[in-house]
PDB file of N, CA and C in Angstrom:
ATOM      1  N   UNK A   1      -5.163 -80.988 -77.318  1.00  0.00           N
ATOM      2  CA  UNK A   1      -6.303 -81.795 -77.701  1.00  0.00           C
ATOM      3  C   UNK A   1      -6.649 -82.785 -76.597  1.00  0.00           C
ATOM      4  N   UNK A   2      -8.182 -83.439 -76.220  1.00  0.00           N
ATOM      5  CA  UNK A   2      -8.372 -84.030 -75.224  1.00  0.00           C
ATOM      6  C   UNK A   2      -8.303 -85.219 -75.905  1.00  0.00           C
ATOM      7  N   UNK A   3      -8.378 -86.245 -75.818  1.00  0.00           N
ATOM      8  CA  UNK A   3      -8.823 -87.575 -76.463  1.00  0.00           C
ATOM      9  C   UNK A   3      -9.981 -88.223 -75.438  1.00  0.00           C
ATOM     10  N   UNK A   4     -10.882 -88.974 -75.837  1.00  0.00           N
ATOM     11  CA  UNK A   4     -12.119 -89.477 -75.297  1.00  0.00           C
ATOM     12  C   UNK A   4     -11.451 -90.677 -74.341  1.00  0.00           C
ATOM     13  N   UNK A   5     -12.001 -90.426 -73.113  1.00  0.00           N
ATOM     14  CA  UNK A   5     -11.877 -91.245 -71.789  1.00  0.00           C
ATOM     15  C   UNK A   5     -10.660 -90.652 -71.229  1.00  0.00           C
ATOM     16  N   UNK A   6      -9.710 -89.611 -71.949  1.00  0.00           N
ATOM     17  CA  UNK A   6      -8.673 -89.174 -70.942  1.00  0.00           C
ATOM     18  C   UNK A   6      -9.263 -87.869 -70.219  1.00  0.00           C
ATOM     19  N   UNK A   7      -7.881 -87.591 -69.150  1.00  0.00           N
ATOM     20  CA  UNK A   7      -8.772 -86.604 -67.883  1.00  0.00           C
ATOM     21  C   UNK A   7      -7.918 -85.225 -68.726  1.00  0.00           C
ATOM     22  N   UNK A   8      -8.311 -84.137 -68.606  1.00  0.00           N
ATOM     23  CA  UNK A   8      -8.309 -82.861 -69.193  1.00  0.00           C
ATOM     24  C   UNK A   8      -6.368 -82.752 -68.648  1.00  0.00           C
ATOM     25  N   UNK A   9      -5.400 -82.171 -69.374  1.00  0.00           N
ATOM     26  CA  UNK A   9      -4.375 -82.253 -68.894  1.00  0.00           C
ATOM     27  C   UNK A   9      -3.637 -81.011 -67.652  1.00  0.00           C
ATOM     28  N   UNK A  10      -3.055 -81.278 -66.899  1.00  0.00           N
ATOM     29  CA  UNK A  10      -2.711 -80.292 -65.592  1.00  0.00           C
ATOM     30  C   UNK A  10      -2.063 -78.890 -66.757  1.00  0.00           C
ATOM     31  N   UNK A  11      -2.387 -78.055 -65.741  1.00  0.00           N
ATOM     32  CA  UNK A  11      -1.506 -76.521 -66.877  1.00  0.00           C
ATOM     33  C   UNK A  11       0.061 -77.320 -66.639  1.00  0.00           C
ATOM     34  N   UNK A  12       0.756 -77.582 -65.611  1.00  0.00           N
ATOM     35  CA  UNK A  12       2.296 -77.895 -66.020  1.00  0.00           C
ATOM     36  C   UNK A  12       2.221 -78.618 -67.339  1.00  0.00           C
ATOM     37  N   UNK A  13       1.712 -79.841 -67.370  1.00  0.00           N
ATOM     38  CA  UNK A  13       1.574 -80.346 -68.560  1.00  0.00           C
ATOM     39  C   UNK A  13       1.004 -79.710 -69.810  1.00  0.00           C
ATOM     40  N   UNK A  14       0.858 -78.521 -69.853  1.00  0.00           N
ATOM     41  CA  UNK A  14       0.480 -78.124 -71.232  1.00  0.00           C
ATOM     42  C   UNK A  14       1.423 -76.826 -70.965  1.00  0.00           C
ATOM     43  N   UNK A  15       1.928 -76.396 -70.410  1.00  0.00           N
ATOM     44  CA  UNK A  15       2.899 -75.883 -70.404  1.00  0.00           C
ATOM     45  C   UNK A  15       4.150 -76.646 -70.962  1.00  0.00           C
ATOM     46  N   UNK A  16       4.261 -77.620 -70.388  1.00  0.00           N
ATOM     47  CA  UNK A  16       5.820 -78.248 -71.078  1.00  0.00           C
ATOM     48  C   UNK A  16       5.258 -78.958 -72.294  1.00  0.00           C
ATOM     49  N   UNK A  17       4.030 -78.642 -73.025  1.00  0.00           N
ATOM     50  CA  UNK A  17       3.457 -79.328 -74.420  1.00  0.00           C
ATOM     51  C   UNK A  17       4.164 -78.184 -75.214  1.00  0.00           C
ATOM     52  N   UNK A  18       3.702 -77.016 -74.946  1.00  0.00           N
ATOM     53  CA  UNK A  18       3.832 -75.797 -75.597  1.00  0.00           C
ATOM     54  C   UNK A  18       5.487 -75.459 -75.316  1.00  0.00           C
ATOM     55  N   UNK A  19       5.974 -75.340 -74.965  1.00  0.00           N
ATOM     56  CA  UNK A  19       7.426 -75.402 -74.352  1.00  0.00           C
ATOM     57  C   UNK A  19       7.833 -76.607 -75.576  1.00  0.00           C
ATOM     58  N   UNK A  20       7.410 -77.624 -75.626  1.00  0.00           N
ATOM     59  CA  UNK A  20       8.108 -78.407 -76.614  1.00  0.00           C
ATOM     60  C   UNK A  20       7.891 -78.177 -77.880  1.00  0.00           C
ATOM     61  N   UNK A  21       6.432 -77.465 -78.395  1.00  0.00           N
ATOM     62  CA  UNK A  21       6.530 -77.546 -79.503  1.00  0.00           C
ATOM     63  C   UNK A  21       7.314 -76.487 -80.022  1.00  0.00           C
ATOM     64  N   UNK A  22       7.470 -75.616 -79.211  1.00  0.00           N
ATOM     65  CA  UNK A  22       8.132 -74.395 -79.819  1.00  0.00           C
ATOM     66  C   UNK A  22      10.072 -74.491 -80.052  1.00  0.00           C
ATOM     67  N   UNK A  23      10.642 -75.484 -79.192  1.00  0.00           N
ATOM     68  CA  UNK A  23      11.591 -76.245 -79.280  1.00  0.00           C
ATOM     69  C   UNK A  23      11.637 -76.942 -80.680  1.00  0.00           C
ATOM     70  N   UNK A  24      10.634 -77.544 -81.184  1.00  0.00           N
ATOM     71  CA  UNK A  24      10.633 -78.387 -82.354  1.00  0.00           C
ATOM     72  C   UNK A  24      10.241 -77.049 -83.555  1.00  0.00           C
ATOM     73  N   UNK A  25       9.410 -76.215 -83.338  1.00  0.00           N
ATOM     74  CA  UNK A  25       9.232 -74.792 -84.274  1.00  0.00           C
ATOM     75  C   UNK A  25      10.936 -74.469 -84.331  1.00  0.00           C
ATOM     76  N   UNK A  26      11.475 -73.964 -83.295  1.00  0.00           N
ATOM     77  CA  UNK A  26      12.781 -73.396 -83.736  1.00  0.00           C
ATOM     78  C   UNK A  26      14.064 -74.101 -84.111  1.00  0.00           C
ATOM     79  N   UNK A  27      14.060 -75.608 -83.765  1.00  0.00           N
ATOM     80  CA  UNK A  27      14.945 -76.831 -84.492  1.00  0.00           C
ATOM     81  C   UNK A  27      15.215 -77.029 -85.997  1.00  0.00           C
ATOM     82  N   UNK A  28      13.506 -77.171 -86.284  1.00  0.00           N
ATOM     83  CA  UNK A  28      13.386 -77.386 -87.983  1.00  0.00           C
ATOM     84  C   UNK A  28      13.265 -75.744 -88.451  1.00  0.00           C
ATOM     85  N   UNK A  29      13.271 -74.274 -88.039  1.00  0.00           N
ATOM     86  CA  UNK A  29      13.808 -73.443 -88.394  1.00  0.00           C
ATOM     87  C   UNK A  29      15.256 -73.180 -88.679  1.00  0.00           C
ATOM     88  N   UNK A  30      16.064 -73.558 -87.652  1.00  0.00           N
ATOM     89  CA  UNK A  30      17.324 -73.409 -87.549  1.00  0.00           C
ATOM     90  C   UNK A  30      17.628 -74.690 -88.574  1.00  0.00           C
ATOM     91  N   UNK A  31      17.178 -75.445 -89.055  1.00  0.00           N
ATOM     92  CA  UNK A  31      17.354 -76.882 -89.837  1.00  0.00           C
ATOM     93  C   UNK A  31      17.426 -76.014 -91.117  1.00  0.00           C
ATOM     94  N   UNK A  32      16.140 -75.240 -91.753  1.00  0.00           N
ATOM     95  CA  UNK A  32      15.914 -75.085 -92.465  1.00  0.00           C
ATOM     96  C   UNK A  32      17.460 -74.080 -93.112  1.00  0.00           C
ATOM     97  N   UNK A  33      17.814 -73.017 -92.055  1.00  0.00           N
ATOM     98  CA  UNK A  33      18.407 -72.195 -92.093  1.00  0.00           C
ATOM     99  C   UNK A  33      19.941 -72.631 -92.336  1.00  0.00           C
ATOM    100  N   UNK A  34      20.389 -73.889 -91.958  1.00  0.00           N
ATOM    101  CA  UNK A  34      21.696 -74.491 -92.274  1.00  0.00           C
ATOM    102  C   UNK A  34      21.322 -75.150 -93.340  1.00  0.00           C
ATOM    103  N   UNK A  35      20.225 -75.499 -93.759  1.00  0.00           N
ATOM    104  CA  UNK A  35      20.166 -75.694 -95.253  1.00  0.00           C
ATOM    105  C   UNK A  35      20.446 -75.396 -96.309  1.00  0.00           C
ATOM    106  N   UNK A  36      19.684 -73.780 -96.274  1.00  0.00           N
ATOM    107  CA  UNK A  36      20.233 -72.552 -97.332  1.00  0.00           C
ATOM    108  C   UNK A  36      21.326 -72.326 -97.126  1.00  0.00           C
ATOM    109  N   UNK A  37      21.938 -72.322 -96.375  1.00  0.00           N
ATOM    110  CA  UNK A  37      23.285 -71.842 -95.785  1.00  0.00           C
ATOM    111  C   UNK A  37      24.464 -72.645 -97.000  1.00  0.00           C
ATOM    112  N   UNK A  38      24.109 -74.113 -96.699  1.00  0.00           N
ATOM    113  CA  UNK A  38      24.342 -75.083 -96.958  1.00  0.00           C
ATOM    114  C   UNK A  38      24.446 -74.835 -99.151  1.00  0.00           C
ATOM    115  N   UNK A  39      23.263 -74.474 -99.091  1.00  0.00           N
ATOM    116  CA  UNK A  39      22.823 -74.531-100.608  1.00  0.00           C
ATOM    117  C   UNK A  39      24.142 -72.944-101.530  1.00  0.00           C
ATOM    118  N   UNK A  40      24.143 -72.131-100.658  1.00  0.00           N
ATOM    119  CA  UNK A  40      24.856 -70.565-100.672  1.00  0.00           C
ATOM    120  C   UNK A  40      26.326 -71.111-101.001  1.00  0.00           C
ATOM    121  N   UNK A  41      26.909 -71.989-100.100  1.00  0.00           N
ATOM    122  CA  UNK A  41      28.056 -72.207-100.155  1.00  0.00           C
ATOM    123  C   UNK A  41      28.348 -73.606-101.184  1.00  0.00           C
ATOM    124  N   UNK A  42      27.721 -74.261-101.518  1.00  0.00           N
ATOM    125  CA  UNK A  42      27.750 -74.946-102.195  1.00  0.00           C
ATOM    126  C   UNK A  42      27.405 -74.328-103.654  1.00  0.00           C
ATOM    127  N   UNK A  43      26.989 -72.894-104.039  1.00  0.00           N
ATOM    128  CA  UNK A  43      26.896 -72.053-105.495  1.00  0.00           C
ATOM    129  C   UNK A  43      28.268 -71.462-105.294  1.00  0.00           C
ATOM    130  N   UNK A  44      28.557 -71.324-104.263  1.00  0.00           N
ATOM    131  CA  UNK A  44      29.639 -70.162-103.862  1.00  0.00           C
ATOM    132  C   UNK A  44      31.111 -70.968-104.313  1.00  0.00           C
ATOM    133  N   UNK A  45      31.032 -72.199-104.152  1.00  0.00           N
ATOM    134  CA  UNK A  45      32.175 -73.234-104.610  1.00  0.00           C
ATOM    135  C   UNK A  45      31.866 -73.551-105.925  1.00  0.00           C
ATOM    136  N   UNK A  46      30.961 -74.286-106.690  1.00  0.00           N
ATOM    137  CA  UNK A  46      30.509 -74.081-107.917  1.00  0.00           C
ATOM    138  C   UNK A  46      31.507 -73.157-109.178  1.00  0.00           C
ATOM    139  N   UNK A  47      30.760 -71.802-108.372  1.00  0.00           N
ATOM    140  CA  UNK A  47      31.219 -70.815-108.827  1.00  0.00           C
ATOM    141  C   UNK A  47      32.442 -70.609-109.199  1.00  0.00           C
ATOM    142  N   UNK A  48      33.222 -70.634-108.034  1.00  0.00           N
ATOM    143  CA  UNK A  48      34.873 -70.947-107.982  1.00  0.00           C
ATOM    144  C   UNK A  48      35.695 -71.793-108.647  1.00  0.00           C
ATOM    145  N   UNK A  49      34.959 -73.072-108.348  1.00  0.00           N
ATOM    146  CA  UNK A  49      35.883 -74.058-109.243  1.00  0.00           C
ATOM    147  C   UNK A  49      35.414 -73.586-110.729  1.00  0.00           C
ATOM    148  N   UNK A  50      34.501 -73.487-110.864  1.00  0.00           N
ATOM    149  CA  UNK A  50      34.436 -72.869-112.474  1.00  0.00           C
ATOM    150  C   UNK A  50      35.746 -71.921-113.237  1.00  0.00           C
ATOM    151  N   UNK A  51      35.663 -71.036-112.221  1.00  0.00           N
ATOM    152  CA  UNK A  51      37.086 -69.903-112.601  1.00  0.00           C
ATOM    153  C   UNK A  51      37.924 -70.878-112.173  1.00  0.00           C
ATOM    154  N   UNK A  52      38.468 -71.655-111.587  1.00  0.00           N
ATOM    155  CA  UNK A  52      39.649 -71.825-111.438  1.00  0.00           C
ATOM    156  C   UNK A  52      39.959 -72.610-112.758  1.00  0.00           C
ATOM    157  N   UNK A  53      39.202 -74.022-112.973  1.00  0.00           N
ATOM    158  CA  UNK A  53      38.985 -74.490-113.869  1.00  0.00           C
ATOM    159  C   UNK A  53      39.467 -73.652-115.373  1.00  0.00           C
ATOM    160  N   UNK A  54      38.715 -72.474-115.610  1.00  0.00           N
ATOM    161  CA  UNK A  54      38.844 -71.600-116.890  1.00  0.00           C
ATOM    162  C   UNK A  54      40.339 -71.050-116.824  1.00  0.00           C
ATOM    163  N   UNK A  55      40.265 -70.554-115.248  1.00  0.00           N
ATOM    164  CA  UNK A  55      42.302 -70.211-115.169  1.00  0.00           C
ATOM    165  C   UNK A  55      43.109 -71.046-115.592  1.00  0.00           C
ATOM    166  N   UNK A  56      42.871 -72.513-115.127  1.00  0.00           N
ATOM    167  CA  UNK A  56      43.799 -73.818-115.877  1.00  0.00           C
ATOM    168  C   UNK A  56      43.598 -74.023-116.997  1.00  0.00           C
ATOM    169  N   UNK A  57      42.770 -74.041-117.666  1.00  0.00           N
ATOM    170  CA  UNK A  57      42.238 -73.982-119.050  1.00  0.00           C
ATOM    171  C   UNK A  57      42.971 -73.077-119.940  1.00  0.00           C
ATOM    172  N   UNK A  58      43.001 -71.754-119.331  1.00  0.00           N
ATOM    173  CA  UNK A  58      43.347 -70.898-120.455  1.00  0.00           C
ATOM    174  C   UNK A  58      45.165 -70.640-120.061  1.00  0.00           C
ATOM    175  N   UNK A  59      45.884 -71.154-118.577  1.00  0.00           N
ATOM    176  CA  UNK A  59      47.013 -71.616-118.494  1.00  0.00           C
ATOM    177  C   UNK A  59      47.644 -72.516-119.639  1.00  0.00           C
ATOM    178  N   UNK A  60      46.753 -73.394-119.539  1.00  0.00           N
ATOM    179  CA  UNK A  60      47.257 -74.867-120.356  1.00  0.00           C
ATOM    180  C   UNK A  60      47.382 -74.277-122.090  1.00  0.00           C
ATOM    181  N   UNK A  61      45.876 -73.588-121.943  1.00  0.00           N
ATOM    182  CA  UNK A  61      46.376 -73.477-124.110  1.00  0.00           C
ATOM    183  C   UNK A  61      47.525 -72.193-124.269  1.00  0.00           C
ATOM    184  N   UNK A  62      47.737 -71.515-123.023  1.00  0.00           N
ATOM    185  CA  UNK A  62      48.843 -70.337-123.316  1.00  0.00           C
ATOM    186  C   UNK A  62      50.347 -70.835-123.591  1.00  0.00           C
ATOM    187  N   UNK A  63      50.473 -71.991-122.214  1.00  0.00           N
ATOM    188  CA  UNK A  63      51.099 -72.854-122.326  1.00  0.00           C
ATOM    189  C   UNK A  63      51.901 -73.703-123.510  1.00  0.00           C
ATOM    190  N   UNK A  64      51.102 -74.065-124.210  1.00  0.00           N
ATOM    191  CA  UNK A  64      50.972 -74.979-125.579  1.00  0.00           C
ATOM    192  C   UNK A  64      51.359 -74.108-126.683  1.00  0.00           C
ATOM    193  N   UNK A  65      50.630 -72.921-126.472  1.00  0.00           N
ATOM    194  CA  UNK A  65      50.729 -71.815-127.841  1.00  0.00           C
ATOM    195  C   UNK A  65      52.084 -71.271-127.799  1.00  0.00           C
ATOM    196  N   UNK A  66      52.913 -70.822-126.250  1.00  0.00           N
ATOM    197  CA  UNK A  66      53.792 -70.918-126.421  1.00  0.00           C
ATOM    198  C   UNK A  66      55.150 -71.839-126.669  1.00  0.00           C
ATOM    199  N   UNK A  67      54.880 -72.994-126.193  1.00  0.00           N
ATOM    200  CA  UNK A  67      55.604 -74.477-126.655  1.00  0.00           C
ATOM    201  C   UNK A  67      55.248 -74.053-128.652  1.00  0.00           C
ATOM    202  N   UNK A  68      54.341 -73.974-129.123  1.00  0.00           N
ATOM    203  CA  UNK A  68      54.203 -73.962-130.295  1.00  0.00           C
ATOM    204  C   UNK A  68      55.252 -73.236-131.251  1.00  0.00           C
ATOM    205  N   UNK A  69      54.881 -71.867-130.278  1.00  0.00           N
ATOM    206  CA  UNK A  69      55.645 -70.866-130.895  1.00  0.00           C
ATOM    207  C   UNK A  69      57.309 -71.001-131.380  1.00  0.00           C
ATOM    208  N   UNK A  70      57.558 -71.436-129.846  1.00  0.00           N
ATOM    209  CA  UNK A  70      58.924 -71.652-129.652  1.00  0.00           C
ATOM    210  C   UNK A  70      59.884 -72.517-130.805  1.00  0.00           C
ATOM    211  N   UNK A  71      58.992 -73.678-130.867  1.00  0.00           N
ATOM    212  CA  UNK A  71      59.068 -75.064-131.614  1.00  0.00           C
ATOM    213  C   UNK A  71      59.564 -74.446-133.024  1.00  0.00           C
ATOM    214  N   UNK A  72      58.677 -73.481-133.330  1.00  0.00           N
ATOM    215  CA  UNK A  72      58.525 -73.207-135.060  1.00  0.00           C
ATOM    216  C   UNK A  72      59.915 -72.227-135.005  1.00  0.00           C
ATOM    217  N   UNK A  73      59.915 -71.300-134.335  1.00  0.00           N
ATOM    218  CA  UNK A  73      61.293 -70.580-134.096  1.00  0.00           C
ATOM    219  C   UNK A  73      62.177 -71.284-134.336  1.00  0.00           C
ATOM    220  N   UNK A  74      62.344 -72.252-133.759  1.00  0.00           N
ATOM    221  CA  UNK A  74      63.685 -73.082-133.749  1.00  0.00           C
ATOM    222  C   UNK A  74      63.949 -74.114-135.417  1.00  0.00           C
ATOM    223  N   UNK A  75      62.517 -74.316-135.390  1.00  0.00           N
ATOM    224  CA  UNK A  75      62.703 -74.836-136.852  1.00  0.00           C
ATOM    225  C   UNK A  75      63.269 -73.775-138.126  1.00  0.00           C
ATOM    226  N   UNK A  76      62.163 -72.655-137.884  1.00  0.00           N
ATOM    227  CA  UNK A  76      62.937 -71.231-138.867  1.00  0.00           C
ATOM    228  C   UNK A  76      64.292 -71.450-138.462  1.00  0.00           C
ATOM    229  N   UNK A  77      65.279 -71.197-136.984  1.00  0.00           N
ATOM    230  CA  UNK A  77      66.907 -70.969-137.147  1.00  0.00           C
ATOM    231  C   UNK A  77      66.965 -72.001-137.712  1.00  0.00           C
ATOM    232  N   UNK A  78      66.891 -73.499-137.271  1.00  0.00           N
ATOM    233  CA  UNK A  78      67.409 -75.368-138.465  1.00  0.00           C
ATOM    234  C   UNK A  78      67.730 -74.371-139.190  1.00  0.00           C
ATOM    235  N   UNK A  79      66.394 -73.682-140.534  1.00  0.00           N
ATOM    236  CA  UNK A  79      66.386 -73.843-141.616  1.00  0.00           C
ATOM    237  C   UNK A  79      66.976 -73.245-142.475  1.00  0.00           C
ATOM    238  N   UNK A  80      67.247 -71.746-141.683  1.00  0.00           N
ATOM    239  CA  UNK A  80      68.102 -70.680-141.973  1.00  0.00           C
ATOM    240  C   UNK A  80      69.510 -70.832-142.163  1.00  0.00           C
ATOM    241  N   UNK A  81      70.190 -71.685-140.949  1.00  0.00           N
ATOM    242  CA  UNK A  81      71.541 -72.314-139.902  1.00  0.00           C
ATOM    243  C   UNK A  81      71.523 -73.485-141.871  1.00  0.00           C
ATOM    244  N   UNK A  82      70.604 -74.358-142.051  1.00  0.00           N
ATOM    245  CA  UNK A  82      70.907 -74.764-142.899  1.00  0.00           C
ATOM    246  C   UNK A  82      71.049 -74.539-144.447  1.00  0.00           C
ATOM    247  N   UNK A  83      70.309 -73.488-144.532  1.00  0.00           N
ATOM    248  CA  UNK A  83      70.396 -73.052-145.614  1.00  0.00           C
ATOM    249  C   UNK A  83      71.502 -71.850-145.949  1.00  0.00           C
ATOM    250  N   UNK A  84      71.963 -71.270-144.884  1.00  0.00           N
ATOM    251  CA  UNK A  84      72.676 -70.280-145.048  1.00  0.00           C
ATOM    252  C   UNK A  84      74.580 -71.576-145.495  1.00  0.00           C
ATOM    253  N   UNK A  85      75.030 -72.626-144.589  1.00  0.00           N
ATOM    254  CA  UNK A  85      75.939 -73.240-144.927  1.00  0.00           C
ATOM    255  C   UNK A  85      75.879 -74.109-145.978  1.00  0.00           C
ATOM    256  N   UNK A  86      76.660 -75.084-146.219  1.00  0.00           N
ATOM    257  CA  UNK A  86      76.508 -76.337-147.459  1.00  0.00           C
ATOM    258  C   UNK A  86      75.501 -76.636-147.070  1.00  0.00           C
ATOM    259  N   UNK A  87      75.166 -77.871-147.915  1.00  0.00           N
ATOM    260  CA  UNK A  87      74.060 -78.884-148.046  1.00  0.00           C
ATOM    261  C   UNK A  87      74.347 -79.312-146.895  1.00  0.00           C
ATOM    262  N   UNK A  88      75.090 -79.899-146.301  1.00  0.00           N
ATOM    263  CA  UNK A  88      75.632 -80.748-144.884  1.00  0.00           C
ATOM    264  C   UNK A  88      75.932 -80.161-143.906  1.00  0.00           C
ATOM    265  N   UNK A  89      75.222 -79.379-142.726  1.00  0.00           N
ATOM    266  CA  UNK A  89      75.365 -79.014-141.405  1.00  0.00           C
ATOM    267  C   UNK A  89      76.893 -79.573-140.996  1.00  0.00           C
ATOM    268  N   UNK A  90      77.968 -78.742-140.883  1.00  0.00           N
ATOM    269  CA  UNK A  90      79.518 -79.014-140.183  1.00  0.00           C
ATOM    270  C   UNK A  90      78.815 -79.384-138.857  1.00  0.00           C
ATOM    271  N   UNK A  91      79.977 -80.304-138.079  1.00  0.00           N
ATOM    272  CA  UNK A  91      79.966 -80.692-137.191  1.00  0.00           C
ATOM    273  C   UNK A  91      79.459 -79.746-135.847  1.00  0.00           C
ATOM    274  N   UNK A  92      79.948 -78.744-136.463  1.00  0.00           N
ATOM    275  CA  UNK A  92      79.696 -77.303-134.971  1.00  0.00           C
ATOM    276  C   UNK A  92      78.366 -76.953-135.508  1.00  0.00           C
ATOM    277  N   UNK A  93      77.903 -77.093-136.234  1.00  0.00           N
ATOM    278  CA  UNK A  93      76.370 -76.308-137.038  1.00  0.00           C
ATOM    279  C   UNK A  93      75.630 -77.026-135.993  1.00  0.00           C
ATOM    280  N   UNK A  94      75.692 -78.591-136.456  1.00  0.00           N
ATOM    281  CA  UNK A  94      74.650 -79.641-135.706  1.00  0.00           C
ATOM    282  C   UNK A  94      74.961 -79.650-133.778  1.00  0.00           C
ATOM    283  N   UNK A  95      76.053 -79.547-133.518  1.00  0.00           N
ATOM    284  CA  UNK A  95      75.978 -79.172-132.285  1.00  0.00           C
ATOM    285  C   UNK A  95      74.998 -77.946-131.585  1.00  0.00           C
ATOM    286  N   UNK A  96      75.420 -77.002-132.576  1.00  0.00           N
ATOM    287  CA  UNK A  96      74.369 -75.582-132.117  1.00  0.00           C
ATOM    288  C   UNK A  96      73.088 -76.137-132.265  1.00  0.00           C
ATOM    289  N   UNK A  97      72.825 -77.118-133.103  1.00  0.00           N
ATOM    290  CA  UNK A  97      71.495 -76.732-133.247  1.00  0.00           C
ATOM    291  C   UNK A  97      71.006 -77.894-132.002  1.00  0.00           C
ATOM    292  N   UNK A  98      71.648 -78.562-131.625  1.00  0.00           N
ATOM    293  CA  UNK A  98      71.147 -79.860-130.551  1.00  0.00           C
ATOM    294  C   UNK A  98      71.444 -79.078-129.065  1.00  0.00           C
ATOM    295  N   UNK A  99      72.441 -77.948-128.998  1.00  0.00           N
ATOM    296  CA  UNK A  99      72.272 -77.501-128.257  1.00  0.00           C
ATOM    297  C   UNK A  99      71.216 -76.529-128.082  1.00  0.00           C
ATOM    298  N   UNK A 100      70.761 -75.881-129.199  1.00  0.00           N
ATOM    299  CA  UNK A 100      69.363 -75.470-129.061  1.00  0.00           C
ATOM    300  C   UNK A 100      67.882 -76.246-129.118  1.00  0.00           C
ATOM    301  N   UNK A 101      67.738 -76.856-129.353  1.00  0.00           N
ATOM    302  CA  UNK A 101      67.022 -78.153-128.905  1.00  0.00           C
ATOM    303  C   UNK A 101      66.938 -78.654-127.723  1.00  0.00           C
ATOM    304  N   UNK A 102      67.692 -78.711-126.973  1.00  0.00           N
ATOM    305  CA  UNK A 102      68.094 -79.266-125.648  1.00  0.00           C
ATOM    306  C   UNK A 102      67.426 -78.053-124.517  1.00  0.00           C
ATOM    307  N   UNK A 103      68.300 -76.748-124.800  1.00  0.00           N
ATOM    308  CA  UNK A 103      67.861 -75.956-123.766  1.00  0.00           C
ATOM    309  C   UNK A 103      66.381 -75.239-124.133  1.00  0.00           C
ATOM    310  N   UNK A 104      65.704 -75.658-125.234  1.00  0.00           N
ATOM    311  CA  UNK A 104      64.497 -75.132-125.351  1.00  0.00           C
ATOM    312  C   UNK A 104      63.551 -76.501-124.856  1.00  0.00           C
ATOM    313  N   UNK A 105      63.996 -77.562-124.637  1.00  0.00           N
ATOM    314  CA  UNK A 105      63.026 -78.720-124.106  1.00  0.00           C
ATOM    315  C   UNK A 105      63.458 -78.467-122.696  1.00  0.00           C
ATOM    316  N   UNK A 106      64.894 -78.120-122.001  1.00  0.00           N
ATOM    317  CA  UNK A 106      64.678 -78.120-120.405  1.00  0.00           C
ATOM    318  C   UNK A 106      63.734 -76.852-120.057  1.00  0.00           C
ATOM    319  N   UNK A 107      63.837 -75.380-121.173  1.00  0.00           N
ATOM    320  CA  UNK A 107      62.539 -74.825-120.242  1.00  0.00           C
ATOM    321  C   UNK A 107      61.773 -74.622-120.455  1.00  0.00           C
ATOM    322  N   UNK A 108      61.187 -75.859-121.133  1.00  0.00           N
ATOM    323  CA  UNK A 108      59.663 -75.486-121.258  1.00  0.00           C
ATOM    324  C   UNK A 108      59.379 -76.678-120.600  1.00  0.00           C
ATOM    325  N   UNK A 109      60.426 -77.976-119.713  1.00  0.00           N
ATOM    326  CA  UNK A 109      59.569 -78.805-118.949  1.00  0.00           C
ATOM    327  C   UNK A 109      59.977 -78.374-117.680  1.00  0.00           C
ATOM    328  N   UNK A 110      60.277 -77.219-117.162  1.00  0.00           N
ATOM    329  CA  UNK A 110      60.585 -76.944-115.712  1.00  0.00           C
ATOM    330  C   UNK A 110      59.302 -75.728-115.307  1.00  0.00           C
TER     331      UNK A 110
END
């Protein structure tokens, strides 16, 4: 473009006009392009932590269901262990059963 009272510009100078703009065309292309890039990998993680998330999720209640399970087992032997002897668990009864108690809390916290 000329502007009024300036002198018409030399070809070098509109050569290195055009030379620049095309520098600034392929900058904010390549801008644009680490953008999406940008946007891809940021669904692409999204994505991921989602599953991982659902993997811990469905870890944790398997987890629990089996702590559950276990728990009630041990209450059925108590009840059995107690009902099968006297009214009063002997001294060796209540041992078994604290020793089962014991090694069912070390592995389910290791």
């Amino acid at each position: 473009r000329k502007r009024k009272g300036e002198e018409p510009m030399s070809p070098r100078a509109l050569s290195q006009r055009e030379r620049n703009r095309e520098a600034v065309r392929n900058c904010r292309k390549r801008k644009r392009e680490y953008a999406q890039k940008l946007k891809e990998r940021e669904a692409m993680l999204e994505a991921e932590n989602a599953k991982l998330r659902m993997q811990l999720k469905l870890g944790s209640e398997e987890m629990q269901n089996s702590m559950t399970l276990q728990c009630n087992e041990l209450a059925v032997q108590m009840k059995e262990q107690l009902q099968a002897g006297s009214a009063a668990p002997s001294k060796g009864d209540q041992r078994s059963v604290l020793a089962s108690l014991s090694d069912h809390y070390l592995q389910t916290d290791t």
